[in-house]
Protein backbone atom coordinates (compact mmCIF):
# COMPACT_ATOMS: atom_id res chain seq x y z
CA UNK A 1 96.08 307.26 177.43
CA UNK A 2 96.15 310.32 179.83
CA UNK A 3 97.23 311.42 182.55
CA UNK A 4 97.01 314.38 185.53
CA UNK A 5 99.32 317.01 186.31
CA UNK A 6 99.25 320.08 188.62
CA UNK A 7 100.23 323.46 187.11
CA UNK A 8 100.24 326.15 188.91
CA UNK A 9 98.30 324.89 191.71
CA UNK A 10 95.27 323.73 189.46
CA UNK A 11 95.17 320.23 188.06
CA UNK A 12 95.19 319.69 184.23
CA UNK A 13 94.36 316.83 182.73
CA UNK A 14 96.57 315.60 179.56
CA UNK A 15 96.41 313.26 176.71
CA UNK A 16 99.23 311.55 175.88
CA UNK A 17 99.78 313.53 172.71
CA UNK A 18 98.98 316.89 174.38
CA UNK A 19 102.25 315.74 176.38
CA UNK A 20 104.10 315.19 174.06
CA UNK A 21 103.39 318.41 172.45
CA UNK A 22 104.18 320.44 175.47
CA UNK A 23 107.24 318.47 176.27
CA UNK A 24 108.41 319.00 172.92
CA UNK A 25 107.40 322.75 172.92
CA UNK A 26 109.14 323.75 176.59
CA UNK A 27 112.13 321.71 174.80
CA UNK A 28 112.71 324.26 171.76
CA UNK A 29 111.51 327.27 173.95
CA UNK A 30 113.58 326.32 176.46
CA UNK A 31 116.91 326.22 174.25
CA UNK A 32 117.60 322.12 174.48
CA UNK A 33 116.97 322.03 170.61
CA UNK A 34 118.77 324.57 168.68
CA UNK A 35 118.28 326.36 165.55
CA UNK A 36 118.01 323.82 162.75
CA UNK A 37 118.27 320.52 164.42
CA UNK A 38 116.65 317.60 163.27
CA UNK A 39 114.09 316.46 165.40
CA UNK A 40 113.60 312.74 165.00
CA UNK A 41 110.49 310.84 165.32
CA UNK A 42 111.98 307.15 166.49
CA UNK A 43 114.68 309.30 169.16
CA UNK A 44 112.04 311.11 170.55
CA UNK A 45 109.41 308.25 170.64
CA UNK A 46 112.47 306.19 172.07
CA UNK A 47 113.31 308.53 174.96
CA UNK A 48 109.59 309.73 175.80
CA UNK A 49 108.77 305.69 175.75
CA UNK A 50 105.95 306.72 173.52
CA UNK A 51 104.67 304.98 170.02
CA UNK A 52 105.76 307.45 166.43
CA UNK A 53 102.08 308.86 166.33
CA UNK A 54 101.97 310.88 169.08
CA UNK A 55 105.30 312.65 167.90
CA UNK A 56 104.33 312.88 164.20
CA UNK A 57 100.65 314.61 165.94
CA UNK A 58 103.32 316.97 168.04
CA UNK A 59 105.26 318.27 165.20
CA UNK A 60 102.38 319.08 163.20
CA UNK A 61 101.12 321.33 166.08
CA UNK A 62 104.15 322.70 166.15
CA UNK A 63 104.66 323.34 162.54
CA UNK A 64 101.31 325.23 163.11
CA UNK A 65 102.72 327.09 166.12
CA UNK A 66 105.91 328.34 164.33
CA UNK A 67 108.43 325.92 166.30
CA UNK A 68 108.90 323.19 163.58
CA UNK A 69 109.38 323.19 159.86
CA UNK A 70 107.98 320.08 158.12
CA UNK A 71 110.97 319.39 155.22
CA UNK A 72 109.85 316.53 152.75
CA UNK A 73 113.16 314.06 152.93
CA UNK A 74 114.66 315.95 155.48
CA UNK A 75 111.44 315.81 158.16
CA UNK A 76 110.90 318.04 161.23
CA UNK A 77 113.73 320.41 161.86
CA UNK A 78 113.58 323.09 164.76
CA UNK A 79 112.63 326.42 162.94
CA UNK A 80 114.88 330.10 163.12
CA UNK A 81 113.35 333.93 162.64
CA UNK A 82 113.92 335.40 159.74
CA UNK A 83 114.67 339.49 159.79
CA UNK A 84 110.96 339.78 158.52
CA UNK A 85 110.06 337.67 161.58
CA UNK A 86 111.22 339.39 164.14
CA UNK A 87 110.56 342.98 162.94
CA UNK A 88 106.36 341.81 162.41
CA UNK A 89 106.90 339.84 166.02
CA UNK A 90 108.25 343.27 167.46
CA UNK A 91 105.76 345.41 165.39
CA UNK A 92 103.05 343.71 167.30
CA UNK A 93 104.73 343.27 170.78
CA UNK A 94 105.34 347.88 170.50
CA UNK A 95 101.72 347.96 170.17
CA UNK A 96 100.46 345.11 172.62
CA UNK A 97 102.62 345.93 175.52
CA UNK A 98 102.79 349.65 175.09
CA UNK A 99 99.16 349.81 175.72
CA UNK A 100 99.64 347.17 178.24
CA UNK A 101 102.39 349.89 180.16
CA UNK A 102 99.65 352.43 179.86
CA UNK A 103 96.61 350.39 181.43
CA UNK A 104 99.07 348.91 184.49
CA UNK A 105 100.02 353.03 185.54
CA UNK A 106 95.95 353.72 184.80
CA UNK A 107 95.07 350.57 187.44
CA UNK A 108 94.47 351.57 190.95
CA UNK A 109 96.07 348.35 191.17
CA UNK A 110 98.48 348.71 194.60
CA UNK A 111 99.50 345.08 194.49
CA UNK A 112 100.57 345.18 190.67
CA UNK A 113 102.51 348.28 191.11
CA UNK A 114 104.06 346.77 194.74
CA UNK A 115 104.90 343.53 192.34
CA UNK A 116 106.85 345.36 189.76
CA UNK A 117 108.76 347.58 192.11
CA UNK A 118 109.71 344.06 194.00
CA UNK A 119 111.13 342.79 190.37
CA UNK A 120 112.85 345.22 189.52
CA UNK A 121 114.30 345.63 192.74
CA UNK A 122 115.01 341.48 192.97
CA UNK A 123 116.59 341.81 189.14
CA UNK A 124 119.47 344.12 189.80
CA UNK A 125 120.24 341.82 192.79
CA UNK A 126 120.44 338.75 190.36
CA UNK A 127 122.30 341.12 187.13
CA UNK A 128 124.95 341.94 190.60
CA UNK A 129 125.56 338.33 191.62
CA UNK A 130 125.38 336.69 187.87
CA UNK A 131 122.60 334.46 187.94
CA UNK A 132 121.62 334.55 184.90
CA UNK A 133 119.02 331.64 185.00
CA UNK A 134 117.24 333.93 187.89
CA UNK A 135 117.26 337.21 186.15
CA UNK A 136 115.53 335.36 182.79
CA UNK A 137 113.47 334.17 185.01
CA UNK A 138 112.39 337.67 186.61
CA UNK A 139 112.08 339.42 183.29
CA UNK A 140 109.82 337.07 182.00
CA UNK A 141 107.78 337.73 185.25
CA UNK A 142 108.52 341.45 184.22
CA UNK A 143 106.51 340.73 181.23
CA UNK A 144 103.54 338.98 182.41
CA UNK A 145 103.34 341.21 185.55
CA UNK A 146 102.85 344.05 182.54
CA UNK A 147 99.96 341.85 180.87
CA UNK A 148 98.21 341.31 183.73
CA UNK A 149 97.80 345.21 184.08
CA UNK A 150 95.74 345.09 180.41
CA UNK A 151 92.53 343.51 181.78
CA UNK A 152 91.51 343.06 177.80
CA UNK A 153 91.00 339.28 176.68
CA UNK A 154 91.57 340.07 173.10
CA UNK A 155 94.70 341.65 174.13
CA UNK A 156 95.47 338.38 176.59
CA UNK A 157 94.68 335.88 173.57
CA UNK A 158 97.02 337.76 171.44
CA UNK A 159 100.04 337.68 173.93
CA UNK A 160 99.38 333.98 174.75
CA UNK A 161 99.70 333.26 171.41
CA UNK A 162 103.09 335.21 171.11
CA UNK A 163 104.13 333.80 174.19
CA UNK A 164 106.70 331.03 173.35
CA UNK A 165 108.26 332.78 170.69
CA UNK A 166 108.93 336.06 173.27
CA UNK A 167 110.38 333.26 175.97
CA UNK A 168 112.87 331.69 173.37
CA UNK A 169 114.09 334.58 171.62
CA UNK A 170 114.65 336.28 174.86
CA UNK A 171 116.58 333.43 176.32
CA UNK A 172 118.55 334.17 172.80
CA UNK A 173 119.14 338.02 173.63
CA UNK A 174 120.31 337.81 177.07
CA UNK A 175 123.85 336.65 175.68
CA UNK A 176 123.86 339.77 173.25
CA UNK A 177 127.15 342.07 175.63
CA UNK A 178 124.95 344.31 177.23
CA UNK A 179 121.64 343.54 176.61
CA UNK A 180 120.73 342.48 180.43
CA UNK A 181 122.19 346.03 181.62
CA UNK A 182 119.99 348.00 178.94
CA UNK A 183 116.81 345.69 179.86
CA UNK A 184 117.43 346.21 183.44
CA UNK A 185 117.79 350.45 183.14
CA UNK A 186 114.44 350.14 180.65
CA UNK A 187 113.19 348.03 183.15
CA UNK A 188 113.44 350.59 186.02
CA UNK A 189 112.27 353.11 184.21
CA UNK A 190 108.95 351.83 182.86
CA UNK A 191 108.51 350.86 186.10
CA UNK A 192 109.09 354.23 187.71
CA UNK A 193 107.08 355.93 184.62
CA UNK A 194 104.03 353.23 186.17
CA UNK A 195 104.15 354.11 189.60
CA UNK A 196 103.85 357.64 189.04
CA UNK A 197 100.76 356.64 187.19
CA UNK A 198 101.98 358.56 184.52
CA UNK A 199 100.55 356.46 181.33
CA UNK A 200 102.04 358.36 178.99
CA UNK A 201 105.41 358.06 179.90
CA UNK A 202 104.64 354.51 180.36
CA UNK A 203 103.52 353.58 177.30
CA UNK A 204 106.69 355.60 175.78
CA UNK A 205 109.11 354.19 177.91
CA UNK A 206 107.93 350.35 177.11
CA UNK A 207 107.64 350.93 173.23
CA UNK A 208 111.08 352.54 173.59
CA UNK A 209 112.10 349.12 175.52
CA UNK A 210 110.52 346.91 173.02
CA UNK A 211 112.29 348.68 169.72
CA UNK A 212 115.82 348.68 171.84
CA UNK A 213 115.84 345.19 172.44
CA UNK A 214 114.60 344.60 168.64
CA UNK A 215 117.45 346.61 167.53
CA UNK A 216 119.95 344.53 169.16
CA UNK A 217 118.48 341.23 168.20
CA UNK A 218 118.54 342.06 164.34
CA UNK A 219 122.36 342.86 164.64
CA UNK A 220 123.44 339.95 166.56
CA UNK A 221 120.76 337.41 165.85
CA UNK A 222 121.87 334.46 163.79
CA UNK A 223 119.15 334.67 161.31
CA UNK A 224 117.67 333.65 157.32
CA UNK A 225 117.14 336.26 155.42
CA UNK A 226 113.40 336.56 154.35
């Protein structure tokens, strides 16, 4: 069984368990499944109107992606970060999107550097009226606006692959007192270190970013101990 959907403008054509799997991953990303919950194969099947098998398929995916732990007697249970975790995420993210900083002030790239300014401008609207739903939403664009500046597939695999895990535990840190302030100033001022096409500064003002918000997620994080 399969079916069609449109993403982004393009069609994509699913199986039945790749929904599943995708429905299941947004879920967790997205914060409906927290931290430890059981995730349970005849509720799931129930509610998606699906059969067992597809689910059992989804959570072994996601086992493999980091989202699920596979308990024997207990079954699939929505997986934390430990401390270890999140400092080898962040060690990785410094490098990736440091570089990535760098290569977006390098690009004579008008467009990219118009887009950026237009976020940052568009966040401190949102942080000044409260939506937080829209400013999660912007620095996530922040992000990806940053990637697309890298122009490096092995670079591009690597962040897709670190993707979800950046989108949950971010949704995570913007409830950390101040954290959306301090994102928005490092925000501002990678940006402004990018339209100068000053790489340098770029690159030092992002890795800066990236270790600040790391920082405030190992002291406020509810997290195991690896």
């Amino acid at each position: 069984m399969s079916t069609t959907e449109r993403v982004g403008g393009e069609l994509r054509h699913l199986q039945l368990k790749d929904r599943v799997y995708e429905h299941l991953r947004n879920a967790i990303i997205g914060g409906d499944y927290a931290i430890g919950a059981a995730l349970r194969e005849v509720d799931i099947s129930t509610s998606l109107g699906v059969s067992k098998t597809p689910v059992r398929e989804a959570f072994v995916r996601l086992q493999k992606d980091r989202f699920v732990d596979l308990i024997p007697y207990r079954g699939a249970v929505v997986a934390g970060y430990s401390k270890r975790d999140l400092r080898e995420m962040y060690e990785v993210r410094e490098l990736l999107e440091g570089r990535c900083a760098a290569r977006a002030a390098e690009a004579d790239d008008d467009q990219l550097h118009a887009d950026l300014q237009r976020n940052v401008e568009e966040t401190r609207r949102a942080v000044e009226e409260d939506r937080l739903e829209r400013v999660i939403e912007l620095f996530e664009n922040f992000d990806r606006l940053i990637y697309s500046g890298s122009d490096n597939k092995w670079i591009n695999d690597i962040i897709h692959d670190l993707d979800g895990h950046q989108r949950r535990i971010g949704r995570l840190t913007v409830g950390i007192p101040g954290r959306i302030e301090h994102s928005l100033s490092e925000h501002e001022k990678i940006c402004a270190a990018i339209l100068k096409r000053d790489a340098a500064a770029a690159e030092k003002r992002m890795r800066a970013h990236v270790r600040s918000v790391m920082t405030d997620q190992l002291r406020s994080f509810r997290v195991e101990e690896a």
